[in-house]
Protein backbone atom coordinates (compact mmCIF):
# COMPACT_ATOMS: atom_id res chain seq x y z
CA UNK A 1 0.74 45.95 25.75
CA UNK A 2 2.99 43.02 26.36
CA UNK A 3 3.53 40.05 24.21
CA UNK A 4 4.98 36.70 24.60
CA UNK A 5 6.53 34.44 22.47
CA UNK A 6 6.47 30.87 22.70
CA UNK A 7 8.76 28.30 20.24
CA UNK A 8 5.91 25.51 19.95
CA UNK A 9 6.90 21.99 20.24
CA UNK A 10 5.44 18.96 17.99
CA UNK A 11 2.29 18.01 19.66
CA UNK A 12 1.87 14.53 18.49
CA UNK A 13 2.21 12.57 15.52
CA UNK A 14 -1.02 10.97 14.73
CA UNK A 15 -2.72 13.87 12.02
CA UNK A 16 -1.40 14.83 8.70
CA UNK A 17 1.15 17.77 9.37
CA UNK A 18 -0.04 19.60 6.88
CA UNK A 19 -3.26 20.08 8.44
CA UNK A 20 -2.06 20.59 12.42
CA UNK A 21 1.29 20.28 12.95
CA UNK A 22 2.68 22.85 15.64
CA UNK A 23 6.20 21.79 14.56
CA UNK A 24 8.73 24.82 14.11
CA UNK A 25 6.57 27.44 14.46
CA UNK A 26 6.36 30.45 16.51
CA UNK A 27 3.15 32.13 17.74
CA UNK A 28 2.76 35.48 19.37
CA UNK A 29 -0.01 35.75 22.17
CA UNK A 30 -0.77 39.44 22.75
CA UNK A 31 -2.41 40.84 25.87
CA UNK A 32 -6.19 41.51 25.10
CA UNK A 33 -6.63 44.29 26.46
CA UNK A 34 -6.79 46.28 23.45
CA UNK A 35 -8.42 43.90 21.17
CA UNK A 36 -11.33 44.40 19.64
CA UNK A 37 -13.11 41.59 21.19
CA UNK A 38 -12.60 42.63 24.66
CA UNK A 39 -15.47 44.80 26.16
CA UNK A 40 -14.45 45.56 29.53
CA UNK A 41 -13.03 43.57 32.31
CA UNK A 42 -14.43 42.27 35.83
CA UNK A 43 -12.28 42.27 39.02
CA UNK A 44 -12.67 38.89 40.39
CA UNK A 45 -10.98 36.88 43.04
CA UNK A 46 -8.93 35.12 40.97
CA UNK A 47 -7.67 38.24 39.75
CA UNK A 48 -8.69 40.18 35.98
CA UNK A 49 -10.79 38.70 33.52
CA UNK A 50 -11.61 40.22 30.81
CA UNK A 51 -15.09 40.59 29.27
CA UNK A 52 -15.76 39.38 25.56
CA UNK A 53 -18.26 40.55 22.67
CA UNK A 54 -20.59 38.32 21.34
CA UNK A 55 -20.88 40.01 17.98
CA UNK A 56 -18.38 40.03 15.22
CA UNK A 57 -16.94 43.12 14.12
CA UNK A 58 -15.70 44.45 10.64
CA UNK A 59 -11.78 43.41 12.19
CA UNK A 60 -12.85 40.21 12.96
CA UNK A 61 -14.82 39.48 9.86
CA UNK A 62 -11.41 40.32 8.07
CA UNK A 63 -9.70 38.61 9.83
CA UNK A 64 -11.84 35.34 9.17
CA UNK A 65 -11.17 35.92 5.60
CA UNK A 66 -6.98 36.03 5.58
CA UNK A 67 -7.43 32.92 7.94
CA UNK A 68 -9.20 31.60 5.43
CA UNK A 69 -6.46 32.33 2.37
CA UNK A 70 -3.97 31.33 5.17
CA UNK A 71 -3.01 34.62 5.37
CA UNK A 72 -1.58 34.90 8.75
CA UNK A 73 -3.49 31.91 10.08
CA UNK A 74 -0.71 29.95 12.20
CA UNK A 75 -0.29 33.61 14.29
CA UNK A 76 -4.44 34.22 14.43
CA UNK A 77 -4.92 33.22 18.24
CA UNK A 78 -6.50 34.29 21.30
CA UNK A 79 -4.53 34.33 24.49
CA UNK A 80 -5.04 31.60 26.53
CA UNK A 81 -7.03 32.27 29.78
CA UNK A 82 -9.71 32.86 31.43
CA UNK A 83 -12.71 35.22 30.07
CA UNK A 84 -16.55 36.34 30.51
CA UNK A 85 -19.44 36.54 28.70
CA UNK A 86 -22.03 38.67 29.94
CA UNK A 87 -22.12 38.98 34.08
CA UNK A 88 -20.96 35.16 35.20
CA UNK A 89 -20.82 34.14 39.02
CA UNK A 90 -20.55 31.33 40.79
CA UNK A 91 -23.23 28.70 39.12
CA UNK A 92 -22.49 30.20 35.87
CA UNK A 93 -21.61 27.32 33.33
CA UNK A 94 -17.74 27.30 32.20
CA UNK A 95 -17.22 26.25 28.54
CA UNK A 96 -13.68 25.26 27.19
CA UNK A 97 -12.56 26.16 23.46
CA UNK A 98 -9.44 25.81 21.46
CA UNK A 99 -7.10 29.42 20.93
CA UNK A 100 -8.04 29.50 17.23
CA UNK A 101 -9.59 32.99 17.03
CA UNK A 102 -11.68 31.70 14.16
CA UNK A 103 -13.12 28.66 16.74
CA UNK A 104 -13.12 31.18 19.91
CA UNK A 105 -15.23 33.80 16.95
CA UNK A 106 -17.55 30.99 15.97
CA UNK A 107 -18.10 29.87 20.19
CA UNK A 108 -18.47 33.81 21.25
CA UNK A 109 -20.90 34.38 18.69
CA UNK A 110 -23.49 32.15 19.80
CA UNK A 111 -23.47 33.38 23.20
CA UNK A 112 -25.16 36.77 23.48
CA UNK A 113 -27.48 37.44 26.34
CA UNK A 114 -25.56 34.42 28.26
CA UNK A 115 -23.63 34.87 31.29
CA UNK A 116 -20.68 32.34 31.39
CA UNK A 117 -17.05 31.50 31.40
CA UNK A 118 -14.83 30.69 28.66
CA UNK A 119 -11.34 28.96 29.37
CA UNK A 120 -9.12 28.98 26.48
CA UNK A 121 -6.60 26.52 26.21
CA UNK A 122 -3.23 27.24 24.34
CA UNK A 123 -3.88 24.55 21.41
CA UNK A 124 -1.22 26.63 19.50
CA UNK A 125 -3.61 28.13 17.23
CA UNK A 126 -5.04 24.98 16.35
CA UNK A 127 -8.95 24.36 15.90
CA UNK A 128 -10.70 22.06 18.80
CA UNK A 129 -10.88 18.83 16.59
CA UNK A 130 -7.28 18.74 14.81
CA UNK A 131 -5.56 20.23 18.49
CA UNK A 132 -7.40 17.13 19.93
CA UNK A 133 -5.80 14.56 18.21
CA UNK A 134 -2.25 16.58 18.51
CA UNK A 135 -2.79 16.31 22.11
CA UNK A 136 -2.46 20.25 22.35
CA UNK A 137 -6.40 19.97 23.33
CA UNK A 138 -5.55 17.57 25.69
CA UNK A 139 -6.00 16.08 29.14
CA UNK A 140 -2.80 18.35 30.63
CA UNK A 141 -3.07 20.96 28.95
CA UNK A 142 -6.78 20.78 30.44
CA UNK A 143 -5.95 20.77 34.15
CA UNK A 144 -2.60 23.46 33.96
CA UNK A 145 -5.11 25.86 32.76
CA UNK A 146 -7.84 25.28 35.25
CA UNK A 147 -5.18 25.51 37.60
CA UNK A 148 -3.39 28.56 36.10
CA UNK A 149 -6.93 29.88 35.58
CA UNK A 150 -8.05 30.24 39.38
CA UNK A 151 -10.86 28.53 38.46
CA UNK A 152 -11.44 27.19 41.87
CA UNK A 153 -11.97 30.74 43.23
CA UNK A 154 -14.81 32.07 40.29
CA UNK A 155 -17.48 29.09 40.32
CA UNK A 156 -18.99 26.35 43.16
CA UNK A 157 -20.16 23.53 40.47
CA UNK A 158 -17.13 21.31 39.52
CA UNK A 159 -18.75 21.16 36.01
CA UNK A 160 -16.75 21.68 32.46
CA UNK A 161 -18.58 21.74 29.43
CA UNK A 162 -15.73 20.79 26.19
CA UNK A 163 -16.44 20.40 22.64
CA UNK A 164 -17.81 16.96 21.68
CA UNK A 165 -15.28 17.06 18.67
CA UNK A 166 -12.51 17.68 21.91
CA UNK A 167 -13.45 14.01 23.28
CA UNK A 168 -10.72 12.19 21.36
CA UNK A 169 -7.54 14.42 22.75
CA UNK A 170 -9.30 14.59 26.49
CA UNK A 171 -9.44 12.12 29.00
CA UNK A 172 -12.62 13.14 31.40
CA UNK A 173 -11.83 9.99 34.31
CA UNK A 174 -8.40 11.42 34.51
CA UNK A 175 -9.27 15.38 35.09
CA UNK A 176 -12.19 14.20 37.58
CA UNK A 177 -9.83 12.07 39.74
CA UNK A 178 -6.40 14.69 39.07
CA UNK A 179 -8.31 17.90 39.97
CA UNK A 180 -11.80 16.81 40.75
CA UNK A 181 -14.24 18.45 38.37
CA UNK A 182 -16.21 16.79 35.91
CA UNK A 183 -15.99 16.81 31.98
CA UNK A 184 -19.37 17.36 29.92
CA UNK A 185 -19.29 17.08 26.14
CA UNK A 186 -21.40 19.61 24.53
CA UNK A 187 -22.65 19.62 20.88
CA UNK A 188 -20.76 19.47 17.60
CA UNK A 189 -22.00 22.85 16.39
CA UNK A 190 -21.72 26.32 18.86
CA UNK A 191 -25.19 27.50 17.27
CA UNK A 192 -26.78 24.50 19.25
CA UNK A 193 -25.16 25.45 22.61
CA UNK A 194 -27.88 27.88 24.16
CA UNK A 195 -30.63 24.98 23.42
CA UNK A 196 -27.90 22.87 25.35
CA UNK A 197 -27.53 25.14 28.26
CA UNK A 198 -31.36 25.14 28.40
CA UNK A 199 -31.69 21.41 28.45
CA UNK A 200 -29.71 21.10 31.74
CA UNK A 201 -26.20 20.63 29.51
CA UNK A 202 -27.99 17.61 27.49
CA UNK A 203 -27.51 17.38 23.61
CA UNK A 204 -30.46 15.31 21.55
CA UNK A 205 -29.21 13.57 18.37
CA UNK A 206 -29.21 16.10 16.00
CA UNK A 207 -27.13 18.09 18.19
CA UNK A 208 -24.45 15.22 18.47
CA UNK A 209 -23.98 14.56 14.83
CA UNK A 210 -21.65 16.04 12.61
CA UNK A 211 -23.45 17.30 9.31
CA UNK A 212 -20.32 17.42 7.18
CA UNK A 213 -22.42 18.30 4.22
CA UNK A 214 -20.83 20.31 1.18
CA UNK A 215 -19.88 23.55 2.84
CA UNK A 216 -18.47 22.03 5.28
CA UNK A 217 -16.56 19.77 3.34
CA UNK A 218 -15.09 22.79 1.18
CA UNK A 219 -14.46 25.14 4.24
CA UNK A 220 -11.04 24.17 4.04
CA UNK A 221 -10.23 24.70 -0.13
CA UNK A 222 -9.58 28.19 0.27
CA UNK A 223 -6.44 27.52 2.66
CA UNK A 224 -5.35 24.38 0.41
CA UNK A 225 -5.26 26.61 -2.96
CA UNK A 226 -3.41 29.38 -1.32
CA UNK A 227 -0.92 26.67 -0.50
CA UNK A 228 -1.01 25.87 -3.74
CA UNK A 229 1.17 28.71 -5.45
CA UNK A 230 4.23 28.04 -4.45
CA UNK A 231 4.94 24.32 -5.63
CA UNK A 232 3.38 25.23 -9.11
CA UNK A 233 5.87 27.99 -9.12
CA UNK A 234 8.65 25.57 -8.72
CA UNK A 235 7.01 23.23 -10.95
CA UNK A 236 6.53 25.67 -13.66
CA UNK A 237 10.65 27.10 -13.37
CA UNK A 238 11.00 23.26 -13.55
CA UNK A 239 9.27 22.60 -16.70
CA UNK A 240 10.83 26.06 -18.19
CA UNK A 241 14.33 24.56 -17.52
CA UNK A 242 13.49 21.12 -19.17
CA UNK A 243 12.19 22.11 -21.84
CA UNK A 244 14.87 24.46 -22.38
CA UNK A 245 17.56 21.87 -22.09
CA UNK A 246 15.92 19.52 -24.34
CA UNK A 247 15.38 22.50 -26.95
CA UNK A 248 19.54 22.62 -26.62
CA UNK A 249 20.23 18.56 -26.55
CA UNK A 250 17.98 18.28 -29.83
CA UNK A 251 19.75 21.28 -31.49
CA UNK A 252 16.15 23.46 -31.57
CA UNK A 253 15.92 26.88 -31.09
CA UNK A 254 13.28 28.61 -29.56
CA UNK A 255 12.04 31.81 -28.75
CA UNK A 256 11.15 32.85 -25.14
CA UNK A 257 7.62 32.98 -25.99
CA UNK A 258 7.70 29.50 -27.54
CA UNK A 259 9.57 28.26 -24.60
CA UNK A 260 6.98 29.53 -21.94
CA UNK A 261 4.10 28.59 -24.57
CA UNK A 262 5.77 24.63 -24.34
CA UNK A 263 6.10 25.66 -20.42
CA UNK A 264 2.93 26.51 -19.22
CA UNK A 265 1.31 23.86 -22.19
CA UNK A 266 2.80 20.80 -20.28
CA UNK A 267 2.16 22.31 -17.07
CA UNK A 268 -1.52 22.78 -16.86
CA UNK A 269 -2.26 18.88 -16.81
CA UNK A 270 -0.38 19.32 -12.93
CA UNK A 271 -2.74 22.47 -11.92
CA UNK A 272 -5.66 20.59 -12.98
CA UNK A 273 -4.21 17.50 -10.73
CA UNK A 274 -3.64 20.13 -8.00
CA UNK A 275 -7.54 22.15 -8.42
CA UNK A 276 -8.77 17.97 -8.51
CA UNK A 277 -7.23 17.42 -4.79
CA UNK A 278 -8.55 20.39 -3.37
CA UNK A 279 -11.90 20.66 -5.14
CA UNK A 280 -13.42 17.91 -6.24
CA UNK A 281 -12.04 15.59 -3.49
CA UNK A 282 -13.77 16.91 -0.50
CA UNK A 283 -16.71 17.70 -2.87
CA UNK A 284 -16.92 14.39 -3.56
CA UNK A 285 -15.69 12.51 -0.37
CA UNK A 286 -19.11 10.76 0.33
CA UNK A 287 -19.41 9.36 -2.91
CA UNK A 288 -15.34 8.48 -3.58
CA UNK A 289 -15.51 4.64 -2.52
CA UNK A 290 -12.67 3.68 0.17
CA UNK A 291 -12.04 5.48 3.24
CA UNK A 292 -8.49 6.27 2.58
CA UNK A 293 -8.46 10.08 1.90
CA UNK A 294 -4.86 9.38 -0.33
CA UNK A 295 -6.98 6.60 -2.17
CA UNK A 296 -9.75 8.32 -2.92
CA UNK A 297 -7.77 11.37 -4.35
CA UNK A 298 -5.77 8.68 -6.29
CA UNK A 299 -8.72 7.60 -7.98
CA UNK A 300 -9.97 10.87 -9.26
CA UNK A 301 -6.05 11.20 -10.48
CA UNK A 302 -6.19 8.22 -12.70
CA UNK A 303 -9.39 9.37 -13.93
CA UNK A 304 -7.96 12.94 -14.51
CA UNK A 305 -5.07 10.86 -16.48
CA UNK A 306 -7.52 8.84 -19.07
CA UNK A 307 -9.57 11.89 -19.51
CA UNK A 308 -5.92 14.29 -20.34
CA UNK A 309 -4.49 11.60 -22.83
CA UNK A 310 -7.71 10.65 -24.58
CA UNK A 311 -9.58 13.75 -25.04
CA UNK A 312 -6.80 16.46 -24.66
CA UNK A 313 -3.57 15.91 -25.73
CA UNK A 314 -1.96 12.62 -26.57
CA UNK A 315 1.35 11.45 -25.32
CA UNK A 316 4.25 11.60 -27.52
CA UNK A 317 5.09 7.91 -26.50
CA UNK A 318 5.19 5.74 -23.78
CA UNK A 319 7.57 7.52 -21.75
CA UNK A 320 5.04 10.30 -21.16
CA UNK A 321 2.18 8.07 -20.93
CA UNK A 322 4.13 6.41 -17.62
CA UNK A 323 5.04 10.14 -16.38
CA UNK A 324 1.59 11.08 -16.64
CA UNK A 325 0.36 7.99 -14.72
CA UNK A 326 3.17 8.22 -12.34
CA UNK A 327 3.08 12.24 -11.30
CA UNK A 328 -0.57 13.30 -12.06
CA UNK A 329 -2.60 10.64 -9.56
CA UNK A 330 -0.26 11.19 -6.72
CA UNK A 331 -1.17 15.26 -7.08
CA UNK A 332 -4.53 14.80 -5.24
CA UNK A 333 -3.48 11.26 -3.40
CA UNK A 334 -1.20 14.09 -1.45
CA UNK A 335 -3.85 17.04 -1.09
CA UNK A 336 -6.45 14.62 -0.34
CA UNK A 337 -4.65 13.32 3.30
CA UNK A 338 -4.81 17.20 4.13
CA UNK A 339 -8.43 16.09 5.17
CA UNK A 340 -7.25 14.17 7.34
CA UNK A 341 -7.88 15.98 9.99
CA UNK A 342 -11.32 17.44 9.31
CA UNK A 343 -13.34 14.70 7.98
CA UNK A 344 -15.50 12.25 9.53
CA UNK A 345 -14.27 9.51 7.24
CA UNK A 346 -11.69 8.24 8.80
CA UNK A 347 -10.06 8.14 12.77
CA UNK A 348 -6.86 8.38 14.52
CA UNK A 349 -5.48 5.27 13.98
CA UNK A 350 -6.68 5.17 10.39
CA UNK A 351 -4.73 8.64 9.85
CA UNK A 352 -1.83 6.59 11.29
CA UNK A 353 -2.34 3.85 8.79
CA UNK A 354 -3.12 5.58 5.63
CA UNK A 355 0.00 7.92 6.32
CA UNK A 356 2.58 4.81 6.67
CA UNK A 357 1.27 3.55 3.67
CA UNK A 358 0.87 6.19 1.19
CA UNK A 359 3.19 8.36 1.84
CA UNK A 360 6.49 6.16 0.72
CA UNK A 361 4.55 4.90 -2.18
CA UNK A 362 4.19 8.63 -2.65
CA UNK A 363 7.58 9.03 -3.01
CA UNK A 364 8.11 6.04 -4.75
CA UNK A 365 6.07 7.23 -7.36
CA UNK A 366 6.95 10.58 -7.94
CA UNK A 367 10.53 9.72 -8.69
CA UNK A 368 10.06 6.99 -10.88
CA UNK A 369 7.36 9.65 -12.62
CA UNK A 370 9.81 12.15 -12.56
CA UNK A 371 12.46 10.28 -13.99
CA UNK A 372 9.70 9.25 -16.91
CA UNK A 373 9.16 12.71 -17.41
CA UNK A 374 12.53 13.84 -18.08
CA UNK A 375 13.48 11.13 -20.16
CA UNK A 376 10.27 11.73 -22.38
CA UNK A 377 11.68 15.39 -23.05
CA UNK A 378 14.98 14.36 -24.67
CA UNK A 379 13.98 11.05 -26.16
């Protein structure tokens, strides 16, 4: 078995890089001929291509899961390349897909008792919609693979069939005058594509419109609270340390159980913050008004703040009361742009826009808040 590594350059700058960045990171891309996916192989003119299930196995279905907790989910790709469902020839159709196993297990799926192609694209383990508007799911990367791909040799139609969600990163004038075949956008969800196949490659309405109802909307809170652990770990060694040097300023002592008691007291207000930008703003997206993701989870932050110092625990003066209104809104303002790149509310250039905006009043923020914060502990 031989694998490759790759060092991954930035893709682009218009998402949220917490959602899709490729910067700084290395990915692994194994050959498949052991994998579990692979069923067999055909000898073709353009050389091996390997045969793929269409059912999802216990590995896989694990898999899914740690991708979901992030748990290995920048190094969960397919190789890029050229494979088979079922018995393909010549008129066979020839659909493209990111090299995010978890989109390449959704597409693969869908497709039993089809004969086709499948090109993957190296979208460095991105899924189709985010790698699109990184430009790793992009008009280049499009035609080096057809051309690394052979796929000249394995079908007579000059027809490609992309995601519809693929369309912004993809220009289809340019790969039908560059290499002459043409680009077909097929629906937004891979359960609808055997209707499409049916229909001559035509989508109706429903099949063109993103749902984005709940589940959808909280596919992606799994990830963001796994992410979660480490800042609240530095947070909470934060808080310890404060409030141990304000026990010393004032002269107080304390016992280690008091301290951590004080420690975990002032931080829960934060995790709350935190479990607000990952829950209850995609939850609530539709109804949020604005269509600034960082606004929206800025909103449900200042909320969060009336609701802590009213009902919960008043602040010991106005110091606190600033720090609270300073850190605790910006908590989800932050989480909430790492929609950004998985939401219909908002578009490319608004992603631009929102991001040179609210990120430096971000910052600004959080160290004014901060600086609030520790002069509330030894005043």
């Amino acid at each position: 078995m031989s694998t490759e590594s790759k060092k991954l350059p930035m893709a682009g700058d218009q998402q949220d890089p917490e959602c899709c960045s490729t910067k700084d990171i290395t990915v692994e891309y194994t050959d498949p001929v052991n994998a579990n996916w692979v069923t067999g192989s055909l000898e073709t003119k353009a050389g091996l291509i390997y045969r793929v299930a269409t059912t999802l196995d216990r590995q896989d279905l694990l898999g899914s899961v740690k991708a979901r907790w992030g748990i290995g989910r920048m190094n969960y790709t397919v190789t890029p390349g050229l494979y088979a469902i079922g018995d393909p020839d010549l008129l066979s159709p020839v659909l493209v897909s990111a090299n995010y196993k978890l989109s390449f297990d959704y597409l693969r799926r869908e497709l039993g008792g089809l004969n086709l192609w499948i090109l993957v694209l190296d979208t460095k383990g991105i899924n189709v919609w985010c790698a699109a508007g990184k430009g790793s799911f992009g008009t280049a990367e499009l035609i080096r693979m057809i051309n690394q791909s052979r796929l000249e040799k394995l079908v007579s139609h000059r027809t490609l069939i992309l995601p519809q969600l693929a369309a912004p990163g993809v220009s289809a004038h340019r790969v039908r005058k560059e290499i002459g075949y043409k680009v077909v956008y097929g629906p937004v969800r891979a359960a609808d594509i055997p209707s499409f196949l049916n229909e001559g490659n035509k989508a109706d309405q429903a099949m063109r419109h993103p749902s984005f109802n709940l589940i959808d909307r909280l596919t992606l809170t799994t990830v963001e609270l796994t992410a979660l652990f480490k800042p609240i770990a530095i947070l909470t060694i934060f808080l310890f340390l404060l409030n141990l040097a304000s026990m010393s300023f004032k002269s107080e002592s304390a016992s280690l159980v008091s301290l951590l008691e004080h420690t975990f007291s002032d931080l829960a207000p934060f995790i709350i913050a935190a479990l607000i930008g990952t829950i209850l703003v995609p939850a609530l997206l539709p109804y949020i008004p604005g269509r600034a993701l960082a606004w929206k989870g800025w909103v449900l932050g200042v909320i969060w703040v009336f609701v802590y110092t009213t009902v919960f625990a008043v602040p010991s003066g106005w110091l606190q009361t600033t720090a609270y209104f300073l850190t605790l809104p910006i908590i989800p303002a932050f989480l909430g742009m790492n929609y950004t790149g998985s939401t219909t509310y908002t578009s490319l250039s608004g992603v631009v826009k929102e991001m040179n905006y609210a990120l430096p009043l971000i910052i600004v923020s959080a160290g004014l808040g901060l600086t609030a914060l520790i002069g509330a502990y030894f005043i």
